[in-house]
Structures are given as structure tokens and as C-alpha cells.
N, C-alpha and C. Protein backbone atom coordinates (compact mmCIF):
# COMPACT_ATOMS: atom_id res chain seq x y z
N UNK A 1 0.85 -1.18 0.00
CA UNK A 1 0.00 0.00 0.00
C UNK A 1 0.89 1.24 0.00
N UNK A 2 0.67 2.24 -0.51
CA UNK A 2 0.95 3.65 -0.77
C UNK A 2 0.54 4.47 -0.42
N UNK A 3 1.24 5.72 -0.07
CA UNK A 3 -0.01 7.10 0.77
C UNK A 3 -0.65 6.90 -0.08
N UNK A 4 -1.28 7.39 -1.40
CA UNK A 4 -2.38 7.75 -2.25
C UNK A 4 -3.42 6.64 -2.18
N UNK A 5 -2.83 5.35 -2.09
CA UNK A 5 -4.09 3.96 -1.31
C UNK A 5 -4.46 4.13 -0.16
N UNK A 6 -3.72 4.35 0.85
CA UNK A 6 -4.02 4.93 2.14
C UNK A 6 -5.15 6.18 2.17
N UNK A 7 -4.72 7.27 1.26
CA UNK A 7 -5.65 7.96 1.38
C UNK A 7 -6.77 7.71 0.73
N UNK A 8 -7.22 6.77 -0.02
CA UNK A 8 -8.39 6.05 -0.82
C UNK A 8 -9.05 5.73 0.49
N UNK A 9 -8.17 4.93 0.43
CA UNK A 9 -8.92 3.88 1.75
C UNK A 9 -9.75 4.68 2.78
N UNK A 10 -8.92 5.20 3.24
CA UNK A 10 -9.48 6.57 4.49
C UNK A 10 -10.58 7.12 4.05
N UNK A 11 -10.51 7.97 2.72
CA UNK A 11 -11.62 8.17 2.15
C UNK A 11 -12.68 7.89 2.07
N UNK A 12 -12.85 6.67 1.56
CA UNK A 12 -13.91 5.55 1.34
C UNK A 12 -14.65 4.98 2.39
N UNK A 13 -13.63 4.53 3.79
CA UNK A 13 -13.87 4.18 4.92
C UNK A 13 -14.95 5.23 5.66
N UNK A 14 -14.26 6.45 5.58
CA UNK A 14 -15.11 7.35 6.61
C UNK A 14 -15.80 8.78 5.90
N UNK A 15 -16.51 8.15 4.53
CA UNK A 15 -16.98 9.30 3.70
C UNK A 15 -16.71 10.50 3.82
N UNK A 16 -14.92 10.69 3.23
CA UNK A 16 -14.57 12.01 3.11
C UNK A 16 -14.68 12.16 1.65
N UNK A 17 -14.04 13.37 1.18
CA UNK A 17 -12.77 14.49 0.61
C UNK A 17 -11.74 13.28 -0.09
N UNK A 18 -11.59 12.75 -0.89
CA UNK A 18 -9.87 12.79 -1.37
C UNK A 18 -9.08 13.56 -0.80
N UNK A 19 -9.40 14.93 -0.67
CA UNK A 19 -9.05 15.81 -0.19
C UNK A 19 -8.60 16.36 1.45
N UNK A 20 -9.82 15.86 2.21
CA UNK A 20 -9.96 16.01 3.32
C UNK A 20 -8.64 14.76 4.15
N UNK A 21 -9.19 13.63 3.25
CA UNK A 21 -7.86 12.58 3.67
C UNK A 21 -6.70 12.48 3.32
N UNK A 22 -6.79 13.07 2.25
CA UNK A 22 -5.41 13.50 2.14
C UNK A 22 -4.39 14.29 3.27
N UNK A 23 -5.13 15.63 3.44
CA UNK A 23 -4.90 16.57 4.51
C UNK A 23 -4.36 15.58 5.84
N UNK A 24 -5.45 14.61 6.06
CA UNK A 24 -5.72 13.86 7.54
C UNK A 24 -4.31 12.86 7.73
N UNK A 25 -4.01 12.87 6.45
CA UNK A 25 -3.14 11.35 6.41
C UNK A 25 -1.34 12.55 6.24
N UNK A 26 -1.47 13.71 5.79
CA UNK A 26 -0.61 14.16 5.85
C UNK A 26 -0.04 15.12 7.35
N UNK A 27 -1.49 15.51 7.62
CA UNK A 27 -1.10 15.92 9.09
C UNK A 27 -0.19 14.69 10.08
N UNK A 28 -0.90 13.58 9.84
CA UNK A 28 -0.48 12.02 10.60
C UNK A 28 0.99 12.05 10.58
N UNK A 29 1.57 11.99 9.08
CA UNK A 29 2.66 11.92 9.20
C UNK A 29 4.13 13.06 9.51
N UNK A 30 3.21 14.29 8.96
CA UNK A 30 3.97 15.57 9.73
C UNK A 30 4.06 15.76 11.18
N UNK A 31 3.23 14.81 11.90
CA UNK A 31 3.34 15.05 13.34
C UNK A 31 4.37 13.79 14.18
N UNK A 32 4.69 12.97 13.01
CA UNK A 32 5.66 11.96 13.31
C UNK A 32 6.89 12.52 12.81
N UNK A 33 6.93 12.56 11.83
CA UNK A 33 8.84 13.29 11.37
C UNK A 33 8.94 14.40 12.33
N UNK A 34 7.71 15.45 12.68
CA UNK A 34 8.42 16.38 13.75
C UNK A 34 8.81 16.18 15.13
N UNK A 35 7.78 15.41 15.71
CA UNK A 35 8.30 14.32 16.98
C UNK A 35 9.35 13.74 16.81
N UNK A 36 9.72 12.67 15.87
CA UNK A 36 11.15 12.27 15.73
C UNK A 36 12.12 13.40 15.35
N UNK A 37 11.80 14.02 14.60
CA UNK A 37 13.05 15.55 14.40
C UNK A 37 13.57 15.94 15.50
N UNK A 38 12.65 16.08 16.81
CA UNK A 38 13.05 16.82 18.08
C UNK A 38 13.06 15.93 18.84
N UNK A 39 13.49 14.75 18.49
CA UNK A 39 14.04 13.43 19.45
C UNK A 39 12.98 12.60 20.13
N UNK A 40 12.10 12.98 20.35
CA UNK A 40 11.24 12.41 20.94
C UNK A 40 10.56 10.72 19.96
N UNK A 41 10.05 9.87 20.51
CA UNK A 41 10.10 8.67 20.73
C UNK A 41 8.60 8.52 20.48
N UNK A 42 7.81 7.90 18.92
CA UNK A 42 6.85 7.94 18.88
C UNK A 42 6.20 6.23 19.06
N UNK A 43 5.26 6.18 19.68
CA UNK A 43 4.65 5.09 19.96
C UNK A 43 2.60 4.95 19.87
N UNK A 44 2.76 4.27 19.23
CA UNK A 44 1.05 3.77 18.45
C UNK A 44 1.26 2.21 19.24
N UNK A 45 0.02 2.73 20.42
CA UNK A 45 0.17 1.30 20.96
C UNK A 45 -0.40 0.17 20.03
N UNK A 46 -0.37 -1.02 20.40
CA UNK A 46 -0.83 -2.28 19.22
C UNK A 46 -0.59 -1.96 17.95
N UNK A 47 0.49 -0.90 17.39
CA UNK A 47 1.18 -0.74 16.25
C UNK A 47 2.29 -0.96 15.86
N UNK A 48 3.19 -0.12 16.99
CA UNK A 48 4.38 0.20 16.98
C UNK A 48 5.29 1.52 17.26
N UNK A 49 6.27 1.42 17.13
CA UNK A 49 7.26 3.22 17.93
C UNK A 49 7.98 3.08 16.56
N UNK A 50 8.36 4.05 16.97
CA UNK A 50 9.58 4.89 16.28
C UNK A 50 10.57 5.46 16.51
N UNK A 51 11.70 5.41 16.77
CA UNK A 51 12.96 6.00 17.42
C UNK A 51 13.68 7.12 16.21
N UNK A 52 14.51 7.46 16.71
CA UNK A 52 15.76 8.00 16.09
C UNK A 52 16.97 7.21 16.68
N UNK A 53 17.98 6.57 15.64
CA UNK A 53 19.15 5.63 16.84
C UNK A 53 20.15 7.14 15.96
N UNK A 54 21.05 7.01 16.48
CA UNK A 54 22.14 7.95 16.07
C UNK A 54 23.79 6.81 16.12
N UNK A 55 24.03 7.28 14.98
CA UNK A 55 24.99 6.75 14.80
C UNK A 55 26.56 7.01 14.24
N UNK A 56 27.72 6.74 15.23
CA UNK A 56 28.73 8.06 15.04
C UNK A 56 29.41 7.70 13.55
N UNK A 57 30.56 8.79 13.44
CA UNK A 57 31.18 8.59 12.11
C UNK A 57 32.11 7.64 12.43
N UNK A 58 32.71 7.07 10.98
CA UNK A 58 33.76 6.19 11.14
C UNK A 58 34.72 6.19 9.96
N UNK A 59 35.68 5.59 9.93
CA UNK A 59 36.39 5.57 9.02
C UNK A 59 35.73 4.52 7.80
N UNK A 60 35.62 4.39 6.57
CA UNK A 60 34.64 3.23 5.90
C UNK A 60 35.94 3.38 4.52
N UNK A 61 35.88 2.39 3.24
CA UNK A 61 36.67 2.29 2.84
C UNK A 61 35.50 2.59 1.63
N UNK A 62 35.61 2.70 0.79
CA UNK A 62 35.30 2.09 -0.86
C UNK A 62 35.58 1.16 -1.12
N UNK A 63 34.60 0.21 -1.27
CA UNK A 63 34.76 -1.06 -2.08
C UNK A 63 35.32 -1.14 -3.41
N UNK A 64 34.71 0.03 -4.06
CA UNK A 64 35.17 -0.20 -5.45
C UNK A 64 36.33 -0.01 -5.58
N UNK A 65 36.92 1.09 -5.24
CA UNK A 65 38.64 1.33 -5.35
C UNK A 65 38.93 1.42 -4.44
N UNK A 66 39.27 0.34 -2.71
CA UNK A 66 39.79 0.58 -1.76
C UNK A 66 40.04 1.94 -0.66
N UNK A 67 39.55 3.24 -1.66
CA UNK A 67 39.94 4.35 -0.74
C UNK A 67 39.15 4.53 0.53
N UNK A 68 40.19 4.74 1.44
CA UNK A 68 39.51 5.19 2.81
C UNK A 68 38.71 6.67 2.63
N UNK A 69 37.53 6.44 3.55
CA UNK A 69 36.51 7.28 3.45
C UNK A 69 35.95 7.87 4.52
N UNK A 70 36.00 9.21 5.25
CA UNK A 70 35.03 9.67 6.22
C UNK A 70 33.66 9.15 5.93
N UNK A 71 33.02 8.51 7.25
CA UNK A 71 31.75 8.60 7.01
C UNK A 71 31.04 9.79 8.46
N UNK A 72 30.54 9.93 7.64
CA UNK A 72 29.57 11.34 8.75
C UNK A 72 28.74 10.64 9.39
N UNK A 73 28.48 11.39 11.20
CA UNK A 73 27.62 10.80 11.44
C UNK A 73 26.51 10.98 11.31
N UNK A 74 25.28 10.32 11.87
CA UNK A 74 24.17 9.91 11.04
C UNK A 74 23.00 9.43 12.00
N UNK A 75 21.88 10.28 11.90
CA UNK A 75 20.69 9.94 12.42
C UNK A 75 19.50 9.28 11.40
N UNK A 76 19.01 8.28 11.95
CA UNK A 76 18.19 7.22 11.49
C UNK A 76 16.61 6.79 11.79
N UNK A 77 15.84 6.71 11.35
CA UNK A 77 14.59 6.57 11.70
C UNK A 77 14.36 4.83 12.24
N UNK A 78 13.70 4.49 12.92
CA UNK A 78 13.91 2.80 13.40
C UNK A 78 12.71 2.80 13.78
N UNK A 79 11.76 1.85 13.00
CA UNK A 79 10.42 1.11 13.40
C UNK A 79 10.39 0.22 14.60
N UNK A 80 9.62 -0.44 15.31
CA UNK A 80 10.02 -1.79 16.12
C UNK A 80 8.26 -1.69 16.16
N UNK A 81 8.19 -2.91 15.49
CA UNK A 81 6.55 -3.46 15.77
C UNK A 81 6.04 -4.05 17.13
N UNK A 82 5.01 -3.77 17.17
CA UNK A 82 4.80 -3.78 18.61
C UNK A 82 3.87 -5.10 18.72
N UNK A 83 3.60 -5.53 19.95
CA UNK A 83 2.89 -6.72 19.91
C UNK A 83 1.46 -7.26 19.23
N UNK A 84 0.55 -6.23 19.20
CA UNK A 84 -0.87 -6.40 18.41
C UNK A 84 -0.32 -6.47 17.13
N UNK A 85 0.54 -6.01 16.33
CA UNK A 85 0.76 -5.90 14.92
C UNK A 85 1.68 -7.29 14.50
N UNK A 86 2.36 -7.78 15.82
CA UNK A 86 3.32 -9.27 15.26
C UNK A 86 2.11 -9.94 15.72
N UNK A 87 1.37 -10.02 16.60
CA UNK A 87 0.17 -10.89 16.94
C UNK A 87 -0.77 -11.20 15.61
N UNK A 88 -1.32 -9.89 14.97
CA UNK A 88 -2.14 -9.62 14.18
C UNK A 88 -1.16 -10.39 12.68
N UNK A 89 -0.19 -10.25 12.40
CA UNK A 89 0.30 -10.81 11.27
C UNK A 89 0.34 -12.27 11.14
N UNK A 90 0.55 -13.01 12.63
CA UNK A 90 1.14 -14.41 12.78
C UNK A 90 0.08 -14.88 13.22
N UNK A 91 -1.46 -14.67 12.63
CA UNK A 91 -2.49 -15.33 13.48
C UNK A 91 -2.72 -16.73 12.32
């Protein structure tokens, strides 16, 4: 599934707007990248969280031509499914 199925769906489900769900499904996710932006730790119970892990720089090489390489460090988005959603998959 895809936002634009997602927003069908939503649509259809709760007689909106294309429009209106669109909006609904984009607010959803603007309020998650900004929670994770400012560190904070999002959690949808019987769904799942969301972290930020951070991760430092290191030295890394190139595979292709051996050269050593700065790598910068690096913040990451990290799912972890939560129990209703591994429950709900493995029934």
C-alpha cells in the first residue's frame, strides 16, 4: 500500500474528501517526522514506535577502489513493531 491507497482507503472508509484525507493522512505523518526531528520517541500502541538511533562517524573504505573514506555521522529513523501488529500478522 501507498499514501495515495491509504488515502483512498481513508476516504472511502469514513466518507470524506480525497481531499480532506489527504490533509488527515498528511497531518499524521507531519506530526511523526516532527516528533522524531526533536528526538522524541513515537509510539502507536498495538502498532508500533519509532525511534531515532544515532549513529557516530567512522572511518569506511570504498569497495570499489579501496579508498579510505570519512563517514559522517548519522541519524536514522527505526520502526520496532509492537505486539498487536506481530500478533495480528502471525495469526
Amino acid at each position: 500500500m501507498n499514501k495515495s491507497e491509504l488515502v483512498k482507503a481513508l476516504a472511502d472508509a469514513h466518507n470524506l474528501t480525497q481531499e480532506e484525507a489527504k490533509d488527515m493522512v498528511n497531518t499524521f505523518f507531519d506530526s511523526i517526522k516532527d516528533a522524531l526531528e526533536q528526538g522524541d520517541r513515537v509510539e502507536i500502541r498495538g502498532f508500533g514506535s519509532f525511534k531515532i538511533k544515532h549513529y557516530e562517524g567512522y572511518k569506511g573504505r570504498n569497495p570499489k577502489t579501496g579508498e579510505v573514506v570519512d563517514v559522517q555521522p548519522k541519524r536514522l529513523p527505526f520502526f520496532r513493531a509492537g505486539k498487536g501488529l506481530k500478533e495480528h500478522l502471525n495469526k
